[in-house]
C-alpha atoms as a PDB file:
ATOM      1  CA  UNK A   1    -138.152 -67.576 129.377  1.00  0.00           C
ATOM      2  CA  UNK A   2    -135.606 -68.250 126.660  1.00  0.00           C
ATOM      3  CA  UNK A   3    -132.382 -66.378 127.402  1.00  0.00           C
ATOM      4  CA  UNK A   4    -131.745 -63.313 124.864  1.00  0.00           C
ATOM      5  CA  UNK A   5    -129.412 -63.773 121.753  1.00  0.00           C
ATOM      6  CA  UNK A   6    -126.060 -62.119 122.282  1.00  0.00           C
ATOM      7  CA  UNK A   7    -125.152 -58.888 119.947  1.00  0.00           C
ATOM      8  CA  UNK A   8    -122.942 -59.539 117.169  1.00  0.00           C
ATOM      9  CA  UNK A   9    -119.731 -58.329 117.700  1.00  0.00           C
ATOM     10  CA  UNK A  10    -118.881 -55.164 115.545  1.00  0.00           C
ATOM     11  CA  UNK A  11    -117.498 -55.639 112.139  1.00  0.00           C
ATOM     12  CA  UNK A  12    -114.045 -54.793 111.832  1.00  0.00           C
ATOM     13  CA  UNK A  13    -112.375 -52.985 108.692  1.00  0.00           C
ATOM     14  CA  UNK A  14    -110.545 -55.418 106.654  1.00  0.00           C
ATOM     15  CA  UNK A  15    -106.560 -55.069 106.579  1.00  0.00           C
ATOM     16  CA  UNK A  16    -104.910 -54.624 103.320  1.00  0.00           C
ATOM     17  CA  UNK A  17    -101.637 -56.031 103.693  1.00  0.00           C
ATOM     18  CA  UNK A  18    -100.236 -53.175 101.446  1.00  0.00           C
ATOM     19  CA  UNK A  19    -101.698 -50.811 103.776  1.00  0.00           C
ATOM     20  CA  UNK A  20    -104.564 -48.350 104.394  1.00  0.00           C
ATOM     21  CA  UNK A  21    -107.056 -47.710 101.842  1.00  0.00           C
ATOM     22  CA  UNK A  22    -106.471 -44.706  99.527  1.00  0.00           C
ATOM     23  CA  UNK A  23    -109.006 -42.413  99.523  1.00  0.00           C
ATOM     24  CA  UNK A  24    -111.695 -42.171  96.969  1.00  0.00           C
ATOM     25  CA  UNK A  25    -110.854 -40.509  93.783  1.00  0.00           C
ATOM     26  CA  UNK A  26    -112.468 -37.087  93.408  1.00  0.00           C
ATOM     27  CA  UNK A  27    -111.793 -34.142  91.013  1.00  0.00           C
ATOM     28  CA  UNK A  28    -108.101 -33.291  89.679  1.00  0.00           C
ATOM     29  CA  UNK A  29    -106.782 -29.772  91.656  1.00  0.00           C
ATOM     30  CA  UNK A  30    -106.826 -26.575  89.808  1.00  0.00           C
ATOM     31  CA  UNK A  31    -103.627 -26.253  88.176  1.00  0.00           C
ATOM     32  CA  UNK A  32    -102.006 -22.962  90.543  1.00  0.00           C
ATOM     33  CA  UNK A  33    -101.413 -20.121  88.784  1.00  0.00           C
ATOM     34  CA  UNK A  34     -98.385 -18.812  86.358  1.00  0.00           C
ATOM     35  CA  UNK A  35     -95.389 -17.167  86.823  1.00  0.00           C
ATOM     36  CA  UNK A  36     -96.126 -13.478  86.885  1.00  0.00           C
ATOM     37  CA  UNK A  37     -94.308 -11.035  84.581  1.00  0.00           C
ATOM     38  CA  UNK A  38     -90.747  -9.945  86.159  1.00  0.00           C
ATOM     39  CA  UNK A  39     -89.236  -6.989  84.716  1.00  0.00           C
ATOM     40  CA  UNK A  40     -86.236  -7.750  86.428  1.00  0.00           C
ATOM     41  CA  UNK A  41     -85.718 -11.485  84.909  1.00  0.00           C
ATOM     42  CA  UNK A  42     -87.086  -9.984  82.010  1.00  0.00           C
ATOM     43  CA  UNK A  43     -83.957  -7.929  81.244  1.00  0.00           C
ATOM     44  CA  UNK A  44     -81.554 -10.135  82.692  1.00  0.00           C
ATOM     45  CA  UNK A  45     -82.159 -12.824  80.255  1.00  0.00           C
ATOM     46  CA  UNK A  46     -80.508 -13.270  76.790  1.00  0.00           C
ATOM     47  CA  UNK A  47     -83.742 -12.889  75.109  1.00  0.00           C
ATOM     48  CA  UNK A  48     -84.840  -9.909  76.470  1.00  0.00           C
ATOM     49  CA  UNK A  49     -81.532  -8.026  76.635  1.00  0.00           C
ATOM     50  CA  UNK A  50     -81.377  -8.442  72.790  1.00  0.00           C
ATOM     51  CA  UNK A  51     -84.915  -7.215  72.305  1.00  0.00           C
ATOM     52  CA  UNK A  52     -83.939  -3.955  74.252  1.00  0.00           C
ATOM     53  CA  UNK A  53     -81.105  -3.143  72.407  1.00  0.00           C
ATOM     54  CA  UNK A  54     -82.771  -3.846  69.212  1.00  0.00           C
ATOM     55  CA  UNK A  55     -85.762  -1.385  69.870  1.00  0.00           C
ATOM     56  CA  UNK A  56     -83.309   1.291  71.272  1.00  0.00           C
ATOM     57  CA  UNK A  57     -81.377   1.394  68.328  1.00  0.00           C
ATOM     58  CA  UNK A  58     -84.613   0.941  66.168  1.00  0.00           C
ATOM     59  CA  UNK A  59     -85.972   3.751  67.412  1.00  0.00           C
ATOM     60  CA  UNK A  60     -82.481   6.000  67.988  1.00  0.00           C
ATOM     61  CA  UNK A  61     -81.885   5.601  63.726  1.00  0.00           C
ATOM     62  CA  UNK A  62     -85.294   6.869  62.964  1.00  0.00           C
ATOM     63  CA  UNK A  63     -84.906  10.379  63.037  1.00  0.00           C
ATOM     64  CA  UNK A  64     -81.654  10.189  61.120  1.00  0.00           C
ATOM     65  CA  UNK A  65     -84.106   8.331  58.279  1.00  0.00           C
ATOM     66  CA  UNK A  66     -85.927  11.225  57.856  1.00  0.00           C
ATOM     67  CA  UNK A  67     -88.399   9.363  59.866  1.00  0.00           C
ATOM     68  CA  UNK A  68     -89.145   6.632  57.028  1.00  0.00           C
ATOM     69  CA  UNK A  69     -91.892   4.166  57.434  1.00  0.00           C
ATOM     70  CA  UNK A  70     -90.495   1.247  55.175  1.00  0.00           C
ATOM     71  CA  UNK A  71     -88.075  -0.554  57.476  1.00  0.00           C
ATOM     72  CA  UNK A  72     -90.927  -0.790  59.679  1.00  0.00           C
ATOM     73  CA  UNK A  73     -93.094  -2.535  56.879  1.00  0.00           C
ATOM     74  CA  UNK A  74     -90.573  -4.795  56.096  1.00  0.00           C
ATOM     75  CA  UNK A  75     -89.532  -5.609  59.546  1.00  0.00           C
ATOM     76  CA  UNK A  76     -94.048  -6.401  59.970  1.00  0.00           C
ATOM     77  CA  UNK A  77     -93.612  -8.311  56.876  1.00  0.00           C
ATOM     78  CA  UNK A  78     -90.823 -10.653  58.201  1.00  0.00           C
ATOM     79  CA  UNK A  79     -92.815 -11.661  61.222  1.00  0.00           C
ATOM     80  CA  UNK A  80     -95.502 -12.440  58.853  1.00  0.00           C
ATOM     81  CA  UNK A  81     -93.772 -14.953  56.580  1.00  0.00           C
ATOM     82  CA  UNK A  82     -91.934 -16.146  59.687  1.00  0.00           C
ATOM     83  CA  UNK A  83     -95.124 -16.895  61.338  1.00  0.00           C
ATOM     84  CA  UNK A  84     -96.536 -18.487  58.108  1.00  0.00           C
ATOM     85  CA  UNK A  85     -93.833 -20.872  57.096  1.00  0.00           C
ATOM     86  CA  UNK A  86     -94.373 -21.818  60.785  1.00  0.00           C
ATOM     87  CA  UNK A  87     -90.248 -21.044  61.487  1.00  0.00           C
ATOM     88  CA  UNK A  88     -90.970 -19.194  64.744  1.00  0.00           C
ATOM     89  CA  UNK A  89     -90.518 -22.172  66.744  1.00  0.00           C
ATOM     90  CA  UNK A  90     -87.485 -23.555  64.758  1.00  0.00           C
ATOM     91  CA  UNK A  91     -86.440 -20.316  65.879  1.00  0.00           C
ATOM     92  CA  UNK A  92     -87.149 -20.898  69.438  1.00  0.00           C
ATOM     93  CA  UNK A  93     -89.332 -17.669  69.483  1.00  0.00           C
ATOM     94  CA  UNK A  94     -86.803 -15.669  67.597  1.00  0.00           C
ATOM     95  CA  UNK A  95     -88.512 -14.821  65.162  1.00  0.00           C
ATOM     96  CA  UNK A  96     -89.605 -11.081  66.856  1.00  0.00           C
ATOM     97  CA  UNK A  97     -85.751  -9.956  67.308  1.00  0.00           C
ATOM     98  CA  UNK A  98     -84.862 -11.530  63.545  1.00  0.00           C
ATOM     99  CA  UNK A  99     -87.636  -9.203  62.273  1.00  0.00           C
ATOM    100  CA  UNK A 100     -86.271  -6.354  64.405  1.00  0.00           C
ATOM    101  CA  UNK A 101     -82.693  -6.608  62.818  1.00  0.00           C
ATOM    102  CA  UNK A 102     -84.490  -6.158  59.618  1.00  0.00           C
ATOM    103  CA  UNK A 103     -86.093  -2.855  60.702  1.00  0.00           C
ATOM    104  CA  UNK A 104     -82.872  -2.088  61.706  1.00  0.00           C
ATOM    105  CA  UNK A 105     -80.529  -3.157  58.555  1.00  0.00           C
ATOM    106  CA  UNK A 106     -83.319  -0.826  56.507  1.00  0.00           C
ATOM    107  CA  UNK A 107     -82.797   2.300  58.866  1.00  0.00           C
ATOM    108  CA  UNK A 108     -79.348   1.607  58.507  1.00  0.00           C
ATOM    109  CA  UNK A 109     -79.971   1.896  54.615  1.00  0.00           C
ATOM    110  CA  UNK A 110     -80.450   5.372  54.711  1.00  0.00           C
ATOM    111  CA  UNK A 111     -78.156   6.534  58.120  1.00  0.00           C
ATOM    112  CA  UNK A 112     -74.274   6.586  58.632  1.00  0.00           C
ATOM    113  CA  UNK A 113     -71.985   4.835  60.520  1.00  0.00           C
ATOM    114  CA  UNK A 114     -71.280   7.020  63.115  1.00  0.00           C
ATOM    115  CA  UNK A 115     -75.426   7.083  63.231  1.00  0.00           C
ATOM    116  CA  UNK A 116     -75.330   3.504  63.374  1.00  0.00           C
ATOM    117  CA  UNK A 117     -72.908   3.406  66.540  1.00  0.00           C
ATOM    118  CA  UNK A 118     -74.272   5.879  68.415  1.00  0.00           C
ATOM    119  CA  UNK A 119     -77.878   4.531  68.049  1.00  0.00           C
ATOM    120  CA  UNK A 120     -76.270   0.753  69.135  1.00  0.00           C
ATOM    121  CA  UNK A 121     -73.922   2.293  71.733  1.00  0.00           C
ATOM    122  CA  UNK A 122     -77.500   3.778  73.463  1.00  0.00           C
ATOM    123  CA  UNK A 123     -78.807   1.060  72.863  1.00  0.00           C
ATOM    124  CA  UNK A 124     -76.062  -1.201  75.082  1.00  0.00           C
ATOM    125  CA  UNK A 125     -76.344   1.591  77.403  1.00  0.00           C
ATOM    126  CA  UNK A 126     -80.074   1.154  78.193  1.00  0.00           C
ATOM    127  CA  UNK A 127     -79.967  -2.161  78.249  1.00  0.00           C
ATOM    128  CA  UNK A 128     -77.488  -1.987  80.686  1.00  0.00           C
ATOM    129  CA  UNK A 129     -79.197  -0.058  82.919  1.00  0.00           C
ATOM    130  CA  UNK A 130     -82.447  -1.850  83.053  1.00  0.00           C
ATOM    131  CA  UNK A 131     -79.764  -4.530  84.105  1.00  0.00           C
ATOM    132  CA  UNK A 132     -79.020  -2.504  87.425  1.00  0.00           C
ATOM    133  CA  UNK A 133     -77.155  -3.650  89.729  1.00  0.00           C
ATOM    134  CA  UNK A 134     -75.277  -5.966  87.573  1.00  0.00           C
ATOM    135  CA  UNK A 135     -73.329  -2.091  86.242  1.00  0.00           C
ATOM    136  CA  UNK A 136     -71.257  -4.234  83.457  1.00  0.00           C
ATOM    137  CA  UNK A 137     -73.335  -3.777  80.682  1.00  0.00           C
ATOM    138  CA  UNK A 138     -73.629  -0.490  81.547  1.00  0.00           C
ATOM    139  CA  UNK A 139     -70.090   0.515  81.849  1.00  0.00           C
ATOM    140  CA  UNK A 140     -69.666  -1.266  78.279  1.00  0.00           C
ATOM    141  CA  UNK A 141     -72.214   0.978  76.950  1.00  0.00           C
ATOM    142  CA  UNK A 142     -71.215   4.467  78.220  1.00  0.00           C
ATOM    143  CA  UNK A 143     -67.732   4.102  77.067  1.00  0.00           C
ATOM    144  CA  UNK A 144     -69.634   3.390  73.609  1.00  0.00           C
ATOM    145  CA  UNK A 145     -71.787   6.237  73.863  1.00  0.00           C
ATOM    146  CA  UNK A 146     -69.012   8.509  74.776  1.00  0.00           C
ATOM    147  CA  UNK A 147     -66.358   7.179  71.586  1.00  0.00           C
ATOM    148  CA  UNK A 148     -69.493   7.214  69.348  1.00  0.00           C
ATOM    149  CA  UNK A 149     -70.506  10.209  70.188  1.00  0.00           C
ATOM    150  CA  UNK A 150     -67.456  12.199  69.802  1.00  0.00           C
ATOM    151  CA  UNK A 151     -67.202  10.688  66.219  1.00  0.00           C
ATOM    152  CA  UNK A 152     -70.859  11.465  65.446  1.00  0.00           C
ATOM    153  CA  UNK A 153     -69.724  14.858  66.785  1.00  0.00           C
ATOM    154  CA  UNK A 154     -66.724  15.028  64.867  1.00  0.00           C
ATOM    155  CA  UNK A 155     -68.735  14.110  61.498  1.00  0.00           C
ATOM    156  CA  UNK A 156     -71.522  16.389  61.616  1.00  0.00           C
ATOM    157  CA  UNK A 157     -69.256  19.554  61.954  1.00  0.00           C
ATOM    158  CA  UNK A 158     -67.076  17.594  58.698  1.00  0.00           C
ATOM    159  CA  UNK A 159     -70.395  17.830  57.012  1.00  0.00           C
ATOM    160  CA  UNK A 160     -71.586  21.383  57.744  1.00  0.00           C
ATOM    161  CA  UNK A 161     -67.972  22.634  57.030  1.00  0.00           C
ATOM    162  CA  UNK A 162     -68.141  20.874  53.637  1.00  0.00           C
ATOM    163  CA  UNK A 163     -71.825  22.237  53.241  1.00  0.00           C
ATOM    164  CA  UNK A 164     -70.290  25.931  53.916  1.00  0.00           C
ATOM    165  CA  UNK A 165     -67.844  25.369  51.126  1.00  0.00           C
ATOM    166  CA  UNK A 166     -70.218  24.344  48.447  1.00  0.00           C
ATOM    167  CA  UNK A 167     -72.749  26.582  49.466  1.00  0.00           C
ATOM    168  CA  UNK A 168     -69.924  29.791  49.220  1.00  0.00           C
ATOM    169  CA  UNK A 169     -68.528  27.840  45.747  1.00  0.00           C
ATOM    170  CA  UNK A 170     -72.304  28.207  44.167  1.00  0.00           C
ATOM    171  CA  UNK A 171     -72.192  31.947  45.275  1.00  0.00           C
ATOM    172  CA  UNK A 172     -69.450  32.727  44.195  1.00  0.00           C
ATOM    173  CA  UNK A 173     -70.594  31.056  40.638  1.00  0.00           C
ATOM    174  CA  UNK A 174     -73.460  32.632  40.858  1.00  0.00           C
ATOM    175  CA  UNK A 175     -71.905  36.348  41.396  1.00  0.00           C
ATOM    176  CA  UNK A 176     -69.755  35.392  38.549  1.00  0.00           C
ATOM    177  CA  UNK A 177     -72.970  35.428  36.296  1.00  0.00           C
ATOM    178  CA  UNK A 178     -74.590  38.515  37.842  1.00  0.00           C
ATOM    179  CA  UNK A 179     -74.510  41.943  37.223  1.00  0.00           C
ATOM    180  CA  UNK A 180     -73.552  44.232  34.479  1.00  0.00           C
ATOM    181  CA  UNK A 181     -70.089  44.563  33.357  1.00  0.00           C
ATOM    182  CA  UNK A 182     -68.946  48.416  34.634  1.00  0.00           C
ATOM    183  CA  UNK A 183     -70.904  50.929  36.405  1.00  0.00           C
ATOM    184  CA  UNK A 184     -71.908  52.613  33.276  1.00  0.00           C
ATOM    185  CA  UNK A 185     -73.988  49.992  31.755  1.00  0.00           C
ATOM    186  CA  UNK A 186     -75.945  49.020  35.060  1.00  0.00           C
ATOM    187  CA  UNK A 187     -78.844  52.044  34.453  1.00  0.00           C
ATOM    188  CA  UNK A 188     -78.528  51.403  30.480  1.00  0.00           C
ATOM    189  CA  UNK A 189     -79.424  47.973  31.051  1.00  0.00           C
ATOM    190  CA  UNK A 190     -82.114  48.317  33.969  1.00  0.00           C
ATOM    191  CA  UNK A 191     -83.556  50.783  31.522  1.00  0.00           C
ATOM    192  CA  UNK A 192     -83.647  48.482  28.721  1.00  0.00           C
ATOM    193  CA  UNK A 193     -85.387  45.884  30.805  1.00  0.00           C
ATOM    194  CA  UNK A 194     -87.479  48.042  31.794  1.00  0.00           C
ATOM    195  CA  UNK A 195     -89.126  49.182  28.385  1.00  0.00           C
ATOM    196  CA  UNK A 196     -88.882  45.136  27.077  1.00  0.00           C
ATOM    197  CA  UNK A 197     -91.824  45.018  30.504  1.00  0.00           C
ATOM    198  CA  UNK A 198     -88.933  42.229  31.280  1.00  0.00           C
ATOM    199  CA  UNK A 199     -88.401  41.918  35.290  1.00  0.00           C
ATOM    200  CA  UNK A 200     -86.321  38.423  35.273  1.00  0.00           C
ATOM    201  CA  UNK A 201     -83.439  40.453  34.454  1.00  0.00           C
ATOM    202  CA  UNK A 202     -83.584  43.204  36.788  1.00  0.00           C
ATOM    203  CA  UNK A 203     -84.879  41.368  39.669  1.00  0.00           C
ATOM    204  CA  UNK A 204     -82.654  38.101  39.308  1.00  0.00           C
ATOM    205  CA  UNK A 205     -79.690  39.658  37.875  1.00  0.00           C
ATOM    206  CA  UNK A 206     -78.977  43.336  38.522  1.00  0.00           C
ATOM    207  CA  UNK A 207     -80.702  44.838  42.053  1.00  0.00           C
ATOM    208  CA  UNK A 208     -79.458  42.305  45.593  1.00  0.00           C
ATOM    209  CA  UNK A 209     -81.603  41.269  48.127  1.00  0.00           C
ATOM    210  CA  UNK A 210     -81.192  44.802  49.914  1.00  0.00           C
ATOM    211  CA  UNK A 211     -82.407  46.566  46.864  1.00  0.00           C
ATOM    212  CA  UNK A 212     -85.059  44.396  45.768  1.00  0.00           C
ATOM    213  CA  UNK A 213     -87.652  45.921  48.255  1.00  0.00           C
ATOM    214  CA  UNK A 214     -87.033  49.876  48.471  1.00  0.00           C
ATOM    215  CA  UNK A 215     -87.189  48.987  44.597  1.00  0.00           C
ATOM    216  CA  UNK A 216     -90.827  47.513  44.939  1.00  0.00           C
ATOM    217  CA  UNK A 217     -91.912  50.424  47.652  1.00  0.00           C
ATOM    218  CA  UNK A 218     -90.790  52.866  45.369  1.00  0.00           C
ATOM    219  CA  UNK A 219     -93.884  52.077  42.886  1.00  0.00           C
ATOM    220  CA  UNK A 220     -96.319  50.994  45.534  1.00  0.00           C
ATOM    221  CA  UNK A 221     -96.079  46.934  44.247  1.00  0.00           C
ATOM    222  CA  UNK A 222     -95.388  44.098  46.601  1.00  0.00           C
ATOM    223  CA  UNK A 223     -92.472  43.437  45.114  1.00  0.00           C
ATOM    224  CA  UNK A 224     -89.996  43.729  42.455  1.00  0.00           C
ATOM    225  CA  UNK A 225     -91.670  41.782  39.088  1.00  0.00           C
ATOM    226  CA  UNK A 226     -94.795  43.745  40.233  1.00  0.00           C
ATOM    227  CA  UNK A 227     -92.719  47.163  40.252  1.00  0.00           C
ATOM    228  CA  UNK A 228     -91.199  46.588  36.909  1.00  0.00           C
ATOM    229  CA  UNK A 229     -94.642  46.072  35.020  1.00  0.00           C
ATOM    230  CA  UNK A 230     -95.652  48.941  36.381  1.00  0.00           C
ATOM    231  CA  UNK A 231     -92.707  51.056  35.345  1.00  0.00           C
ATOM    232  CA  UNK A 232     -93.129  49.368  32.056  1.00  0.00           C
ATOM    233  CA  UNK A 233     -96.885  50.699  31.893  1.00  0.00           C
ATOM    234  CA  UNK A 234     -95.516  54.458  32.170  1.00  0.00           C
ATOM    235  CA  UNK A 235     -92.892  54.474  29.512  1.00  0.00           C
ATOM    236  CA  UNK A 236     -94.188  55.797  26.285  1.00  0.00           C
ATOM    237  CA  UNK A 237     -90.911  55.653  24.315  1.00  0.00           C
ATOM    238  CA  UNK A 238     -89.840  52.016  24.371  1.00  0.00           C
ATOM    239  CA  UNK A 239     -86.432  52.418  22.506  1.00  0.00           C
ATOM    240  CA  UNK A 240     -85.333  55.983  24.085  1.00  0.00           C
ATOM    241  CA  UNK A 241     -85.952  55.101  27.574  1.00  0.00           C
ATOM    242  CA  UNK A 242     -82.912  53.338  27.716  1.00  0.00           C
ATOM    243  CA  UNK A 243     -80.686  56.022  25.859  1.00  0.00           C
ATOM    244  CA  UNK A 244     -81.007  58.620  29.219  1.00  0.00           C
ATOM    245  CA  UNK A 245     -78.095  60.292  31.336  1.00  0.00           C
ATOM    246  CA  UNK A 246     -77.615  60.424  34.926  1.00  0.00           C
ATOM    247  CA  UNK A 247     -75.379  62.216  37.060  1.00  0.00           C
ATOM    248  CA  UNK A 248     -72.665  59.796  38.415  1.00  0.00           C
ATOM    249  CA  UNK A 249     -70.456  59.298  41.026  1.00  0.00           C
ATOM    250  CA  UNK A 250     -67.798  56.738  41.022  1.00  0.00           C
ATOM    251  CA  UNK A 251     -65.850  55.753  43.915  1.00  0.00           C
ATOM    252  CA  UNK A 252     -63.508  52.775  44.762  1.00  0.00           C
ATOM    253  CA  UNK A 253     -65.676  49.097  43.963  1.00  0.00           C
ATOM    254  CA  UNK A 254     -68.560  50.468  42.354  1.00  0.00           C
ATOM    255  CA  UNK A 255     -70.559  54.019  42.539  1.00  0.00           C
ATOM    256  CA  UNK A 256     -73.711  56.474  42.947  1.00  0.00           C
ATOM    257  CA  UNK A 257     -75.805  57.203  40.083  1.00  0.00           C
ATOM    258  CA  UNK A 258     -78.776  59.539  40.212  1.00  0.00           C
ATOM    259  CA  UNK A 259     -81.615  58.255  38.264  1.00  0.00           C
ATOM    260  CA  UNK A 260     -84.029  60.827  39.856  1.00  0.00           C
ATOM    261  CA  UNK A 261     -82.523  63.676  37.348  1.00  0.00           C
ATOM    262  CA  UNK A 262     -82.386  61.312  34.075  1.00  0.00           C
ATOM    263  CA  UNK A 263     -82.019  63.526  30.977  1.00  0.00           C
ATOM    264  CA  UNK A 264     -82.730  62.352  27.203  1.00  0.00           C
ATOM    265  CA  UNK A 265     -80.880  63.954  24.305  1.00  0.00           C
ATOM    266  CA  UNK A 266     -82.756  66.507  22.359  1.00  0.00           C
ATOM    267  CA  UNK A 267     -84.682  68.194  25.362  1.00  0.00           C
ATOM    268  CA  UNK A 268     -87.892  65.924  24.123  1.00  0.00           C
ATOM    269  CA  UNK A 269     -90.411  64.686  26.692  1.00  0.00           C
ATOM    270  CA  UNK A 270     -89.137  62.554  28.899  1.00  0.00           C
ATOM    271  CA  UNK A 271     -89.867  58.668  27.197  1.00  0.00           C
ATOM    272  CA  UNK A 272     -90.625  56.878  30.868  1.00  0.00           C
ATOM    273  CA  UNK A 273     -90.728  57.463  34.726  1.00  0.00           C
ATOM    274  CA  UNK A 274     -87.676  59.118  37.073  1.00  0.00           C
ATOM    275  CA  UNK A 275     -86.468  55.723  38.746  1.00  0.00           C
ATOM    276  CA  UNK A 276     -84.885  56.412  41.745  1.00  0.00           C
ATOM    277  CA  UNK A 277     -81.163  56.356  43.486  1.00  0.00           C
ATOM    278  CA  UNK A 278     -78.702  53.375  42.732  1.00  0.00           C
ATOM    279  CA  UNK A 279     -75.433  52.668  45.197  1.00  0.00           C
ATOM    280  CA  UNK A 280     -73.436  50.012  42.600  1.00  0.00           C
ATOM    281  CA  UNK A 281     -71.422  48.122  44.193  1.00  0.00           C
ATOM    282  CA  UNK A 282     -69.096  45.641  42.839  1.00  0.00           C
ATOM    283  CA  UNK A 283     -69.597  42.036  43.655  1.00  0.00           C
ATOM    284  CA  UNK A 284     -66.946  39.848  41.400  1.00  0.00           C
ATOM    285  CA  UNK A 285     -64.461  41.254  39.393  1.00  0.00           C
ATOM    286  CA  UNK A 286     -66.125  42.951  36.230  1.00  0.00           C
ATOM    287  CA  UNK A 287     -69.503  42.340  37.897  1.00  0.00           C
ATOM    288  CA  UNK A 288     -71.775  45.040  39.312  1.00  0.00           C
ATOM    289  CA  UNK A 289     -74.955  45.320  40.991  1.00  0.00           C
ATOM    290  CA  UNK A 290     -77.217  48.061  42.571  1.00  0.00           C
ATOM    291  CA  UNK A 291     -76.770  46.676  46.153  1.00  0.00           C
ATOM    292  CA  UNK A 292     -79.149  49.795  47.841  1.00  0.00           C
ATOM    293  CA  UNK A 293     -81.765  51.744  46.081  1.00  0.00           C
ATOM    294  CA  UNK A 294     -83.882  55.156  47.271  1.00  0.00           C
ATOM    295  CA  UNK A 295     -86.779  56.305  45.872  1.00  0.00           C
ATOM    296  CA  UNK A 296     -86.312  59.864  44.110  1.00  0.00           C
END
């Protein structure tokens, strides 16, 4: 019997004289996933400091616009034609705060100043706090708030004091131009007015706000043009209404006249309706005006 044949030996793995073998290529790993959204680095970079102070003072000069839409639309348009001349990235993403200076620059179009720094002082000021614990920002913007607002402060009780004086100037123009001339003429001249079926001149001129609705009651109307058409329909004697007398009363600045016992010369038929009682008071020198009135 032959002898058996002797196993191989086992084959060993070749060595690379730079080393093992790498292993075999396989797919690339999935990329890991972004940075997540940090409020706090957020606020505590340049970028995003800016944008907060931009929006706060956006949004702080509104109201003082009379809340007008138009610096908005231009500030949308100015990202637009950014975006489209492609100048965002020239910008190094930018573009969003240059457009919000424009929606500012156009509320500030229509604002004051002291508008102006208090919105940007509030601005700082929220900024700064979103910025907590670094308090600098913050400090900066309270001592802001507090100079701006004073002077906003300051301002707005300038303007209302200035608004007071104009507003006493036109009265006092306008009492210049109302009224009849003496105490006498004021019944005459309602009268008158009366018969012409003319109410501009009683309503607007002679009777004051505290007379103008008594006045009205007195003939059932709503109110005082009503009353005087309807006076006007009663009188049947169009150029002797006006001639009657009436007891009167005069006293210091004006005077009582009864025109609930008017008497016409002659002992005719009275011409029109009784019209009531009339305190005159004066209101400007040489100008008088019924300032209460009583039905008869």
């Amino acid at each position: 019997m032959e002898p058996r044949p002797a196993d191989p030996p086992p084959r060993l793995p070749a060595v690379r004289p730079d080393g093992p073998a790498p292993p075999p290529a396989g797919p690339p790993p999935a990329p890991g996933p972004g940075p997540r959204f940090s409020w706090k680095r957020f606020t505590r970079s340049p970028r995003g400091a800016a944008g907060l102070v931009i929006i706060a003072a956006a949004l702080l000069l509104w109201p003082f616009s009379d809340w007008s839409v138009i610096p908005w639309l231009a500030g949308a348009g100015a990202v637009i034609l950014l975006r489209l001349l492609r100048l965002d990235k020239l910008l190094r993403n930018w573009d969003l705060h240059l457009a919000g200076l424009v929606v500012v620059a156009g509320l500030m179009l229509s604002t004051g100043p002291w508008d102006w720094a208090l919105a940007a002082s509030i601005g700082v000021l929220l900024a700064g706090l979103a910025q907590l614990p670094w308090w600098r920002l913050a400090a900066i913007g309270a001592v802001m708030c507090l100079a701006s607002g004073i002077g906003f402060a300051v301002t707005r009780i300038q303007e209302q004091q200035v608004q007071a004086q104009e507003a006493a100037i036109e009265n006092q123009i306008g009492k210049t131009n109302q009224g009849a001339r003496n105490v006498d003429a004021v019944l005459p001249t309602i009268l008158s007015r009366i018969a012409a079926d003319s109410p501009g001149a009683i309503c607007d001129n002679l009777l004051s706000e505290g007379a103008l609705a008594p006045f009205a009651a007195s003939v059932g109307q709503p109110d005082c043009p009503a009353a005087v058409h309807e006076l006007a329909s009663r009188v049947t004697d169009r150029n002797g209404y006006s001639r009657a007398e009436a007891p009167t009363t005069r006293r210091s600045g004006g005077g009582e006249v009864d025109a609930c016992a008017m008497t016409w010369s002659g002992g005719a038929a009275p011409p029109g309706p009784q019209l009531g009682r009339l305190s005159i008071t004066e209101i400007a020198p040489g100008r008088f005006v019924v300032s209460a009135f009583r039905p008869c």
